[in-house]
PDB file of N, CA and C in Angstrom:
ATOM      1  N   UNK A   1     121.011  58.210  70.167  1.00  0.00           N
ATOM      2  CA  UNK A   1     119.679  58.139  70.740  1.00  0.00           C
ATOM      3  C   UNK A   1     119.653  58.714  72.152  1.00  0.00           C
ATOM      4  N   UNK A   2     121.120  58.526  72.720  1.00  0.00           N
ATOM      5  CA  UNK A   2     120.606  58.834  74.272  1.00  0.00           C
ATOM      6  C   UNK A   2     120.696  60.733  74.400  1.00  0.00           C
ATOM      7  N   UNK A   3     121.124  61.065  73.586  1.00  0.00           N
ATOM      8  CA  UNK A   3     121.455  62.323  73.468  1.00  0.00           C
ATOM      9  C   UNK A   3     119.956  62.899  73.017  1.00  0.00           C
ATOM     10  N   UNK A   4     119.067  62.594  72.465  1.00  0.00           N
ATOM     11  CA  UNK A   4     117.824  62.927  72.251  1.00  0.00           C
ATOM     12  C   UNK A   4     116.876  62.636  73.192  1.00  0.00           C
ATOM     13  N   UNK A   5     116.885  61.727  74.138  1.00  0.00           N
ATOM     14  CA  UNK A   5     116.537  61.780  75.370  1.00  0.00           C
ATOM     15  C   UNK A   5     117.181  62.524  76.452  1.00  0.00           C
ATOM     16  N   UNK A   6     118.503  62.651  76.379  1.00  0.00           N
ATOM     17  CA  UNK A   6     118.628  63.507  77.450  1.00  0.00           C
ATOM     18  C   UNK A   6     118.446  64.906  77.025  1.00  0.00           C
ATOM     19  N   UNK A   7     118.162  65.494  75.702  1.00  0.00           N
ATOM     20  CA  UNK A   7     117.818  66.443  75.602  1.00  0.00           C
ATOM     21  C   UNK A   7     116.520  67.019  75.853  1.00  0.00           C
ATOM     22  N   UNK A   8     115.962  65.907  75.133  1.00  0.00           N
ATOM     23  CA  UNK A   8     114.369  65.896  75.494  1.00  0.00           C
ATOM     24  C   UNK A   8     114.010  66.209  77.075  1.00  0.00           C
ATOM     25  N   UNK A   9     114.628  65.254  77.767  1.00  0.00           N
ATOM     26  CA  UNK A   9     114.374  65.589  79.411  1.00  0.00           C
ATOM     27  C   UNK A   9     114.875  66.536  79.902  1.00  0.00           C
ATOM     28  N   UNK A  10     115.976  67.481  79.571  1.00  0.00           N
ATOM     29  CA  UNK A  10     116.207  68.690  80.264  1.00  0.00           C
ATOM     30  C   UNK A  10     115.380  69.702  80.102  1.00  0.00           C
ATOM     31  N   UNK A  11     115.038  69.553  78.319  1.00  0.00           N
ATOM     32  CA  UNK A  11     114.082  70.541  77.998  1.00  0.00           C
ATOM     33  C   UNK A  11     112.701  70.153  78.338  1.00  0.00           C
ATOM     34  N   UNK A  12     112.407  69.580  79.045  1.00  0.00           N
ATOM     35  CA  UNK A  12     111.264  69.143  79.604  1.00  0.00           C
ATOM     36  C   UNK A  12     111.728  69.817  81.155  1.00  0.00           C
ATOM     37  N   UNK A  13     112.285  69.711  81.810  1.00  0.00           N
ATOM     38  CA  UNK A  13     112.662  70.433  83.318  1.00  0.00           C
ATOM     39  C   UNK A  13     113.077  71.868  82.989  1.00  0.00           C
ATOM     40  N   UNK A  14     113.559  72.108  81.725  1.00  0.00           N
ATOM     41  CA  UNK A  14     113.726  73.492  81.975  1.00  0.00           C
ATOM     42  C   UNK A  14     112.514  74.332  81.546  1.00  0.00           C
ATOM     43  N   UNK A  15     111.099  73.916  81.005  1.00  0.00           N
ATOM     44  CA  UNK A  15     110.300  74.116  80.753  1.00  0.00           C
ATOM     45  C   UNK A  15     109.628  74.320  81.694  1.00  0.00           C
ATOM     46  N   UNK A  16     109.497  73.487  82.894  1.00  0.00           N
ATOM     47  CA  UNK A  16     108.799  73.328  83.999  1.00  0.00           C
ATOM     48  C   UNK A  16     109.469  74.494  85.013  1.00  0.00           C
ATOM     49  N   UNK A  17     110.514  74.181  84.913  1.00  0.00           N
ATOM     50  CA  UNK A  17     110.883  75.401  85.936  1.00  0.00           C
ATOM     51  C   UNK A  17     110.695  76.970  85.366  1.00  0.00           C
ATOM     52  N   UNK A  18     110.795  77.183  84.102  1.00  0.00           N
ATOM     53  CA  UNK A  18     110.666  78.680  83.387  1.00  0.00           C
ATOM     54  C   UNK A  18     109.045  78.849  83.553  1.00  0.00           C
ATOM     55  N   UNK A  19     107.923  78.228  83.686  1.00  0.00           N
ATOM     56  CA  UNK A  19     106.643  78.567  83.647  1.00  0.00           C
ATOM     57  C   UNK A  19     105.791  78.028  84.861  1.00  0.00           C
ATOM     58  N   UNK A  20     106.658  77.580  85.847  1.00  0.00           N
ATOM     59  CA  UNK A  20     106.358  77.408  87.397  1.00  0.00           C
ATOM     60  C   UNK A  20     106.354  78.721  87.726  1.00  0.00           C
ATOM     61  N   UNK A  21     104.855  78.964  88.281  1.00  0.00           N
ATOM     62  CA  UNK A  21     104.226  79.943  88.901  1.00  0.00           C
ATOM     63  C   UNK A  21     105.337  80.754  90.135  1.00  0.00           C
ATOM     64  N   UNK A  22     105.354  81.897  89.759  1.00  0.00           N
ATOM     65  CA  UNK A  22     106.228  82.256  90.691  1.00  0.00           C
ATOM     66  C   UNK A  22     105.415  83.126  92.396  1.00  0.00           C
ATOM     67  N   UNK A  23     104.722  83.144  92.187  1.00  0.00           N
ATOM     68  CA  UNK A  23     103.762  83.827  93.097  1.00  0.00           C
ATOM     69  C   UNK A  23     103.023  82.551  94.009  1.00  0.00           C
ATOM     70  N   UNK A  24     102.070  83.192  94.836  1.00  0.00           N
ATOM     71  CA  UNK A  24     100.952  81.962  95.287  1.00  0.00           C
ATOM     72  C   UNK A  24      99.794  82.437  95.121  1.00  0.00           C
ATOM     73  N   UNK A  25      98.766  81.422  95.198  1.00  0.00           N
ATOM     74  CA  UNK A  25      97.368  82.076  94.969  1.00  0.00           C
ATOM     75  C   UNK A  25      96.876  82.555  96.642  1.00  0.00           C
ATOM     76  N   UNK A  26      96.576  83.745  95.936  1.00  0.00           N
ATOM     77  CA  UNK A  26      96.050  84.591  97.441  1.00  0.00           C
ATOM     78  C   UNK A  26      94.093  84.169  97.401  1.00  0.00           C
ATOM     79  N   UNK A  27      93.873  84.151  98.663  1.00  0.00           N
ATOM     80  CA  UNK A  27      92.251  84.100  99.138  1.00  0.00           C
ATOM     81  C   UNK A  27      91.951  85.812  98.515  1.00  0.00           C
ATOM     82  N   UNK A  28      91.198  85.523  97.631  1.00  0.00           N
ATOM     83  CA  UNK A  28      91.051  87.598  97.536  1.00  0.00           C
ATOM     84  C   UNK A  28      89.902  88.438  98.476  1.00  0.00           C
ATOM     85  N   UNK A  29      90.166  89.534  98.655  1.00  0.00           N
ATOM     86  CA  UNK A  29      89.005  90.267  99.689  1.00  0.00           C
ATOM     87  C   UNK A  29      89.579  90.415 101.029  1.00  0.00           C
ATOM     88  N   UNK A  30      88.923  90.909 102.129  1.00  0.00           N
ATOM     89  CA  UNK A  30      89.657  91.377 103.354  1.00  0.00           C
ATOM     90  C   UNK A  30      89.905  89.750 104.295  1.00  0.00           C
ATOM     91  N   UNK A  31      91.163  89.480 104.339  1.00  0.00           N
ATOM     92  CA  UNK A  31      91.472  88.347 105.389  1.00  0.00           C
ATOM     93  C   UNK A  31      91.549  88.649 106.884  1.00  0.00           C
ATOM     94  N   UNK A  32      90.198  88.635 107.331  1.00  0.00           N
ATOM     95  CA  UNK A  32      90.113  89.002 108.461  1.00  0.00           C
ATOM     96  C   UNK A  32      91.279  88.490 109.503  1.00  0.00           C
ATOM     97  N   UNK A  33      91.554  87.063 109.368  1.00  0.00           N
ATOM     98  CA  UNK A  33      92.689  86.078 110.454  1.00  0.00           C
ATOM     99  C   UNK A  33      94.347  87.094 109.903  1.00  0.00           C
ATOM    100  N   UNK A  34      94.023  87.903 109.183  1.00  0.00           N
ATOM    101  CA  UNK A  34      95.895  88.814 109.341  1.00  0.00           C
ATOM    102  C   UNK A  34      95.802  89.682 109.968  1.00  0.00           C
ATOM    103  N   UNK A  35      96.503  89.910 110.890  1.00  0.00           N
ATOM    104  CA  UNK A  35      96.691  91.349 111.925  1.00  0.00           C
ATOM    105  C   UNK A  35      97.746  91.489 111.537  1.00  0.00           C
ATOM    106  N   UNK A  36      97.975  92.623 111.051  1.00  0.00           N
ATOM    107  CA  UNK A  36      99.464  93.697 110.698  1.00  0.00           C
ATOM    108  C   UNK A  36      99.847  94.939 112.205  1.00  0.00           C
ATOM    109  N   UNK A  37     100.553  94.334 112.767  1.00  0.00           N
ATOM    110  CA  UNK A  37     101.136  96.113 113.263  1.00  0.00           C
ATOM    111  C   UNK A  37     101.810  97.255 112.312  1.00  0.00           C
ATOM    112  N   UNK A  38     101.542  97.916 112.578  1.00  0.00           N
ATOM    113  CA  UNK A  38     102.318  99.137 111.490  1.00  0.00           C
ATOM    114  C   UNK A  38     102.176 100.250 112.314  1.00  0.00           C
ATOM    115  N   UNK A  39     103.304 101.292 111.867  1.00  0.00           N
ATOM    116  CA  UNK A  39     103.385 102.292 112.854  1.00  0.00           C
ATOM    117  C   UNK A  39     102.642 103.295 112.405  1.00  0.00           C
ATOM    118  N   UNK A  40     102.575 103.691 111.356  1.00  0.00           N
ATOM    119  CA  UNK A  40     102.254 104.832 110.608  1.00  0.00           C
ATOM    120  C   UNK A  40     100.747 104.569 110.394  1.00  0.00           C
ATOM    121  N   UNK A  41     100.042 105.461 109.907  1.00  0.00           N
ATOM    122  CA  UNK A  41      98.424 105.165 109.169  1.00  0.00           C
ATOM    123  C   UNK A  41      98.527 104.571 107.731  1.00  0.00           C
ATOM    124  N   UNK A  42      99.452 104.903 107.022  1.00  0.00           N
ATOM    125  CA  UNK A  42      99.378 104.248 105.430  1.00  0.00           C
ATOM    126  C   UNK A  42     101.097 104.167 105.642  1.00  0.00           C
ATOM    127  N   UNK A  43     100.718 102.956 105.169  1.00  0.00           N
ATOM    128  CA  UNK A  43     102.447 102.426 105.395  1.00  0.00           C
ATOM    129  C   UNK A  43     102.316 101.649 103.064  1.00  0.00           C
ATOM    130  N   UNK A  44     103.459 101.970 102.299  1.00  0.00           N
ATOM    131  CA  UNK A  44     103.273 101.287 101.489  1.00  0.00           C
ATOM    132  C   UNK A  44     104.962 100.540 101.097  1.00  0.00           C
ATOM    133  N   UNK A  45     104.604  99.319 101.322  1.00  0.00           N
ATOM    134  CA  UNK A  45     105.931  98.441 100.889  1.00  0.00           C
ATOM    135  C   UNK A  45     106.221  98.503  98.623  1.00  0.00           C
ATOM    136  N   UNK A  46     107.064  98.512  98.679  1.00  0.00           N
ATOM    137  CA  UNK A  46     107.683  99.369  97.079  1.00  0.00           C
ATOM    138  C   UNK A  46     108.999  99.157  96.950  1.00  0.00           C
ATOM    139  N   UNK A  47     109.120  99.123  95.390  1.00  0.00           N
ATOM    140  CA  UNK A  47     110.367  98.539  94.470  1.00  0.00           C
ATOM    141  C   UNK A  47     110.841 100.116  93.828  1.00  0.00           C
ATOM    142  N   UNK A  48     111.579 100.341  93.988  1.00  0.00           N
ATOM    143  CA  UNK A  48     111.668 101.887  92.820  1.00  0.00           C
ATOM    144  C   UNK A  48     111.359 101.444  91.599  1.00  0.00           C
ATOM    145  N   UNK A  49     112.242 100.270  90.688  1.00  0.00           N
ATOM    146  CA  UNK A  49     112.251  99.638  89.377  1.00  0.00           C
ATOM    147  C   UNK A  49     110.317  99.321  89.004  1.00  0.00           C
ATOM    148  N   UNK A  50     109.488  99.097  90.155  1.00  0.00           N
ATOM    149  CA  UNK A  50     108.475  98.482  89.620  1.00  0.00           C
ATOM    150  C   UNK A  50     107.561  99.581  89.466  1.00  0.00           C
ATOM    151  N   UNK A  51     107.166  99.588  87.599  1.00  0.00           N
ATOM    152  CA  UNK A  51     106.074 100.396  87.523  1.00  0.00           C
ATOM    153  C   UNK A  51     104.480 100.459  87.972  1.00  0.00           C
ATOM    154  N   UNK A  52     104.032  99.635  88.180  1.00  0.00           N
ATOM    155  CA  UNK A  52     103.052  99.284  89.482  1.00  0.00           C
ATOM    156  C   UNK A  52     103.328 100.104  90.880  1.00  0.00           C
ATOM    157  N   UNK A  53     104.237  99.975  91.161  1.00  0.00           N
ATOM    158  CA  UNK A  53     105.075 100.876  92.774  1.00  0.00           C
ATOM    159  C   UNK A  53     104.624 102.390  92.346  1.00  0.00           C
ATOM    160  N   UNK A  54     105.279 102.505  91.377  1.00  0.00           N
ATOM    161  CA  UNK A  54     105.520 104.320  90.963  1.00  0.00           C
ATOM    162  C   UNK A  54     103.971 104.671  90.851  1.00  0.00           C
ATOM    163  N   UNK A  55     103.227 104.241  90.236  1.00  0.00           N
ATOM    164  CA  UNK A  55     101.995 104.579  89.556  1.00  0.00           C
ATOM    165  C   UNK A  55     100.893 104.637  91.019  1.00  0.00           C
ATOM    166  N   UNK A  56     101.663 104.098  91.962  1.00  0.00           N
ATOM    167  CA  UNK A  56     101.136 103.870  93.622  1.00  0.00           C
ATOM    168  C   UNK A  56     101.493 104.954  94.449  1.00  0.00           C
ATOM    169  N   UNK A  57     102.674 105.017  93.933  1.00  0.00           N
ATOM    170  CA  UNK A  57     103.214 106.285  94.370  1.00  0.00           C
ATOM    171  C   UNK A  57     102.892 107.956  94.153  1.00  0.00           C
ATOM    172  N   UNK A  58     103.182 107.753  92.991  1.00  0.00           N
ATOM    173  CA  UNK A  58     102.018 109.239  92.531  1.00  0.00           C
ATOM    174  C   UNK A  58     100.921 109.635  92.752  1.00  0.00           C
ATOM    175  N   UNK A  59     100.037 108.174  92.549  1.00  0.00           N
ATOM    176  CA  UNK A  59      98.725 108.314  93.364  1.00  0.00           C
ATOM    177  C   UNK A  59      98.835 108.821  94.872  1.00  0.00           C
ATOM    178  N   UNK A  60      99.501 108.136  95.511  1.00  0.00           N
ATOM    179  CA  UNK A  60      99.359 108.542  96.942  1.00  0.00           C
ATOM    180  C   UNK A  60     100.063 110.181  96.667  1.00  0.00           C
ATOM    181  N   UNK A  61     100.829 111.082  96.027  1.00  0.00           N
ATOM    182  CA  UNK A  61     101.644 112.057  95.982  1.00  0.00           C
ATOM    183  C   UNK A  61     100.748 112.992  95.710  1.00  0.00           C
ATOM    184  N   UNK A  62      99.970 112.397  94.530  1.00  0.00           N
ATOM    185  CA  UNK A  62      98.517 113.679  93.893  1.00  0.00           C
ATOM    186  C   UNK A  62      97.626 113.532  95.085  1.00  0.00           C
ATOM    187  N   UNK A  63      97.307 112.897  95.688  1.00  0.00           N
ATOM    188  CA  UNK A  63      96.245 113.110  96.542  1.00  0.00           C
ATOM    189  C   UNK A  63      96.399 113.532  97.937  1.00  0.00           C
ATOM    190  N   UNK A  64      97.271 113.374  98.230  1.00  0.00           N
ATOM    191  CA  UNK A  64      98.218 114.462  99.572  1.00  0.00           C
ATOM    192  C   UNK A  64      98.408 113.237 100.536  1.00  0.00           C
ATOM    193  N   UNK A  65      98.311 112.119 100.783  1.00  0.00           N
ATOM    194  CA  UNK A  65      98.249 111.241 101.656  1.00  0.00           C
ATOM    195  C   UNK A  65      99.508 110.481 102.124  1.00  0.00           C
ATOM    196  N   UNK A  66     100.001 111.014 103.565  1.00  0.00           N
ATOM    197  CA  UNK A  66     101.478 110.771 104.130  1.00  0.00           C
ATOM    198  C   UNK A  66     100.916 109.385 104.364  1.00  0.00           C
ATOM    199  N   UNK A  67     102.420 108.551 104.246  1.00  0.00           N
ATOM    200  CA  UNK A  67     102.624 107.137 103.732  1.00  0.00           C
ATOM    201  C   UNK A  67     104.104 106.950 104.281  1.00  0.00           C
ATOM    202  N   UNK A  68     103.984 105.951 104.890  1.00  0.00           N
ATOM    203  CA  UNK A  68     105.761 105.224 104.811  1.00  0.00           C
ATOM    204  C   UNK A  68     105.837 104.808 104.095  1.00  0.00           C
ATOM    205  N   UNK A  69     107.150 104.925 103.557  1.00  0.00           N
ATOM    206  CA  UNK A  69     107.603 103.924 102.559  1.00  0.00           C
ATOM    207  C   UNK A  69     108.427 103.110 103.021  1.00  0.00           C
ATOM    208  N   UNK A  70     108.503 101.454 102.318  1.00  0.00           N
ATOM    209  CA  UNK A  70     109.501 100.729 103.156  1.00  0.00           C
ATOM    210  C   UNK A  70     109.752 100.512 101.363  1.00  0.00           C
ATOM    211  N   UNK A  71     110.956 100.206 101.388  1.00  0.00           N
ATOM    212  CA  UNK A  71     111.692  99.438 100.561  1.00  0.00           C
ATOM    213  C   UNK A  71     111.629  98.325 100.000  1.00  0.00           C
ATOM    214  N   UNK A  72     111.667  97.323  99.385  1.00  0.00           N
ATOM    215  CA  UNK A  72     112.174  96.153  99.048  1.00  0.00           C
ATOM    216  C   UNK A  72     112.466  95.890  97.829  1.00  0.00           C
ATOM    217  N   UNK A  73     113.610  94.943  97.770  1.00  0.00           N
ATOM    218  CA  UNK A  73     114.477  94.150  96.703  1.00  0.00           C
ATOM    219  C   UNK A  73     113.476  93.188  96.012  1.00  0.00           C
ATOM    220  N   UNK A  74     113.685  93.182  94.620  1.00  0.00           N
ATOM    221  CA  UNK A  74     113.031  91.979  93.942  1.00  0.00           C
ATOM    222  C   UNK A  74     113.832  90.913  93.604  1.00  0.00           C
ATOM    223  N   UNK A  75     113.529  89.648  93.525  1.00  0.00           N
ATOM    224  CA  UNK A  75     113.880  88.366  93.783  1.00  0.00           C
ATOM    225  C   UNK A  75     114.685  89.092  92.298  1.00  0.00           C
ATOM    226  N   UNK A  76     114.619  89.699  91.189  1.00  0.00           N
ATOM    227  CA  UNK A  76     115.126  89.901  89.844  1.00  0.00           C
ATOM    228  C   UNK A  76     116.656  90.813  90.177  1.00  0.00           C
ATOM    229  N   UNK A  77     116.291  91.429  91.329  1.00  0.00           N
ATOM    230  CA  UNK A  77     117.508  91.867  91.298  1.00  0.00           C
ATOM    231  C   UNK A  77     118.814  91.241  92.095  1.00  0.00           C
ATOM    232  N   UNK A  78     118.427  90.002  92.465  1.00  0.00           N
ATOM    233  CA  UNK A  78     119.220  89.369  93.256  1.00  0.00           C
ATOM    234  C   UNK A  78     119.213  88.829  94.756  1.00  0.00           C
ATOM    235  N   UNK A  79     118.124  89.507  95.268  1.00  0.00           N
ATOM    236  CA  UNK A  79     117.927  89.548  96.463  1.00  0.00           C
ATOM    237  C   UNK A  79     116.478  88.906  96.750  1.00  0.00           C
ATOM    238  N   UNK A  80     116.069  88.314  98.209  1.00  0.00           N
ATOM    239  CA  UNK A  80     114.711  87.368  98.259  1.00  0.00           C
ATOM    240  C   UNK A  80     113.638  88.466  99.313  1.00  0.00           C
ATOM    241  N   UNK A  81     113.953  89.879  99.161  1.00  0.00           N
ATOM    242  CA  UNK A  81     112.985  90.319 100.867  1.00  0.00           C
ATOM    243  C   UNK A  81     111.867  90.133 100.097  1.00  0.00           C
ATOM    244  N   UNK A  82     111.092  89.725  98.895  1.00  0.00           N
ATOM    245  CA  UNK A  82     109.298  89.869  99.201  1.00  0.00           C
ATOM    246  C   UNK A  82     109.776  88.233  99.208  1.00  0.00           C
ATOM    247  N   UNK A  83     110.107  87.509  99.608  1.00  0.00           N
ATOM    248  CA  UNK A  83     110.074  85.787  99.642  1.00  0.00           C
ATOM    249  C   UNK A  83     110.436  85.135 100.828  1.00  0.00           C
ATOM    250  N   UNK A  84     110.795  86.178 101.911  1.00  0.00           N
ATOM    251  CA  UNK A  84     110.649  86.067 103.348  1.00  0.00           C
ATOM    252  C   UNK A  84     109.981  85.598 103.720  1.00  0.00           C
ATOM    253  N   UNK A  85     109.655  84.633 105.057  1.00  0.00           N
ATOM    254  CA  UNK A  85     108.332  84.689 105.693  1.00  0.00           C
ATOM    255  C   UNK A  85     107.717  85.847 106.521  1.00  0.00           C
ATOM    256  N   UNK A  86     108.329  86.969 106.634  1.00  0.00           N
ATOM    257  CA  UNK A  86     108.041  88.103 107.185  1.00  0.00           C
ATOM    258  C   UNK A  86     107.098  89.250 106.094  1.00  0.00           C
ATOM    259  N   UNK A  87     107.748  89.196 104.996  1.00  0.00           N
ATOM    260  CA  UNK A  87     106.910  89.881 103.545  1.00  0.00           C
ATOM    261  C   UNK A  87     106.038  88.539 103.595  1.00  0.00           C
ATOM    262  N   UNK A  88     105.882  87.429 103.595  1.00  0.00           N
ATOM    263  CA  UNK A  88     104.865  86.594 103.043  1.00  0.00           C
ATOM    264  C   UNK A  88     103.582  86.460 104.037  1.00  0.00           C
ATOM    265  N   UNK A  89     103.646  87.430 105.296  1.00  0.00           N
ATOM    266  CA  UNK A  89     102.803  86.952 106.013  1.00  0.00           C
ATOM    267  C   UNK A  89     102.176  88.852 105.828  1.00  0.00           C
ATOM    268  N   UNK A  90     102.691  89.695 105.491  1.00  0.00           N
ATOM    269  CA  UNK A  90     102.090  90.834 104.513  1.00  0.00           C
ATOM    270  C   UNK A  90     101.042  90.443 103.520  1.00  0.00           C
ATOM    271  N   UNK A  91     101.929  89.862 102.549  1.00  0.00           N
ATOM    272  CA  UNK A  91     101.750  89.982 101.394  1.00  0.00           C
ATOM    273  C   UNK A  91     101.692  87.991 100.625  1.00  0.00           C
ATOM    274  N   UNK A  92     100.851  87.466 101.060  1.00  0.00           N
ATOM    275  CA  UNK A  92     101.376  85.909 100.501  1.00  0.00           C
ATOM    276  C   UNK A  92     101.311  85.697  98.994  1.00  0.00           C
ATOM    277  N   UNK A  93     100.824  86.748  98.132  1.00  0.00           N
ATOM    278  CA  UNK A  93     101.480  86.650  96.598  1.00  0.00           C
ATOM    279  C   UNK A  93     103.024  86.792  96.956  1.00  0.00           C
ATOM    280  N   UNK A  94     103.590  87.451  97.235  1.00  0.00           N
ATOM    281  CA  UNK A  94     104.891  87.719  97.348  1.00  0.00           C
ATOM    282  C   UNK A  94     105.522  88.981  96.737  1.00  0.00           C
ATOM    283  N   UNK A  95     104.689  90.132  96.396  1.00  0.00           N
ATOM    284  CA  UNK A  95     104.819  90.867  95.387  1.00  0.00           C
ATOM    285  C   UNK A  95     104.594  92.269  95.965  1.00  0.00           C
ATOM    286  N   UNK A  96     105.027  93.116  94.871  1.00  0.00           N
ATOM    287  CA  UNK A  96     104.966  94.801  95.050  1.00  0.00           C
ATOM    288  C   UNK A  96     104.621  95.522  94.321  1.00  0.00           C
ATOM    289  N   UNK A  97     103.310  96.303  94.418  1.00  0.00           N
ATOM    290  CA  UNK A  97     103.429  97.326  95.890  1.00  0.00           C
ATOM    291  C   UNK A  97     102.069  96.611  96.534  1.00  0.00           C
ATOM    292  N   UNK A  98     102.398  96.935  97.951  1.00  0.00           N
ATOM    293  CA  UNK A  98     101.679  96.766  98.971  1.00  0.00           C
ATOM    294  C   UNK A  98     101.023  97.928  99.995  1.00  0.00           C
ATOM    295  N   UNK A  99      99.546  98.051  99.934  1.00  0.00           N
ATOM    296  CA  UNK A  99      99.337  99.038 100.771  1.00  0.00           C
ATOM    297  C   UNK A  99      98.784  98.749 102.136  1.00  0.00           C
ATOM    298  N   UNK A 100      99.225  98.892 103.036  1.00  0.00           N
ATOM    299  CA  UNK A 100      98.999  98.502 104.392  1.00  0.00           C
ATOM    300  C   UNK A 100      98.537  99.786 105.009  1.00  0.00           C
ATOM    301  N   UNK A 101      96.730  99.873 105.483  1.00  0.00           N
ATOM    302  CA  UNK A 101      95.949 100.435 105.867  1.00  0.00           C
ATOM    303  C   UNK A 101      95.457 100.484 107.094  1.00  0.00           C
TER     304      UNK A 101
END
C-alpha cells in the first residue's frame, strides 16, 4: 500500500513541476515605467536554435534594418541568461527574441 502512495505522490509532484508555467505573465502593450539604455537604434536579443529568432532575423535582413545582435543561451541548453534579473528587467516573460527599439 505504501508504495502506491508514494507513487501516487511523486507522480503528483512530478506532474506539477513538468506543467508549471515556465515564463511569467507579462502586462501587454507599451510599459511606459521600463527605461532600456541601448546603444544602437535596433538592438535584437536572440537564440540561433530558436525559430522565432531566425524568422526575426530575416525579417530584419529583407528589409535592410542594422540591428545589434546580442546573444543568449536558453535555460534548454544548460545555461540561465534569459532568467537573469538583468534579461528579466528586458524582457519579464523571460524569452527570445526580443526587439529593443
Amino acid at each position: 500500500m505504501w508504495e502506491f502512495i508514494f507513487g501516487f505522490l511523486f507522480g503528483a509532484l512530478a506532474y506539477k513541476w513538468w506543467t508549471y508555467p515556465r515564463t511569467k505573465p507579462t502586462k501587454p502593450g507599451l510599459n511606459k515605467d521600463i527605461f532600456l539604455n541601448h546603444k544602437d537604434e535596433v538592438e535584437l536579443y536572440y537564440n540561433t536554435m530558436s525559430s522565432a529568432s531566425q524568422k526575426v532575423r530575416v525579417a530584419l535582413g529583407e528589409a535592410g534594418v542594422k540591428f545589434r545582435p546580442i546573444h543568449k543561451v536558453l535555460p534548454t541548453s544548460g545555461a540561465w541568461e534569459t532568467k537573469s534579473p538583468e534579461y528579466l528587467r528586458i524582457n519579464p516573460a523571460g524569452t527570445v527574441p526580443v526587439l529593443v527599439h
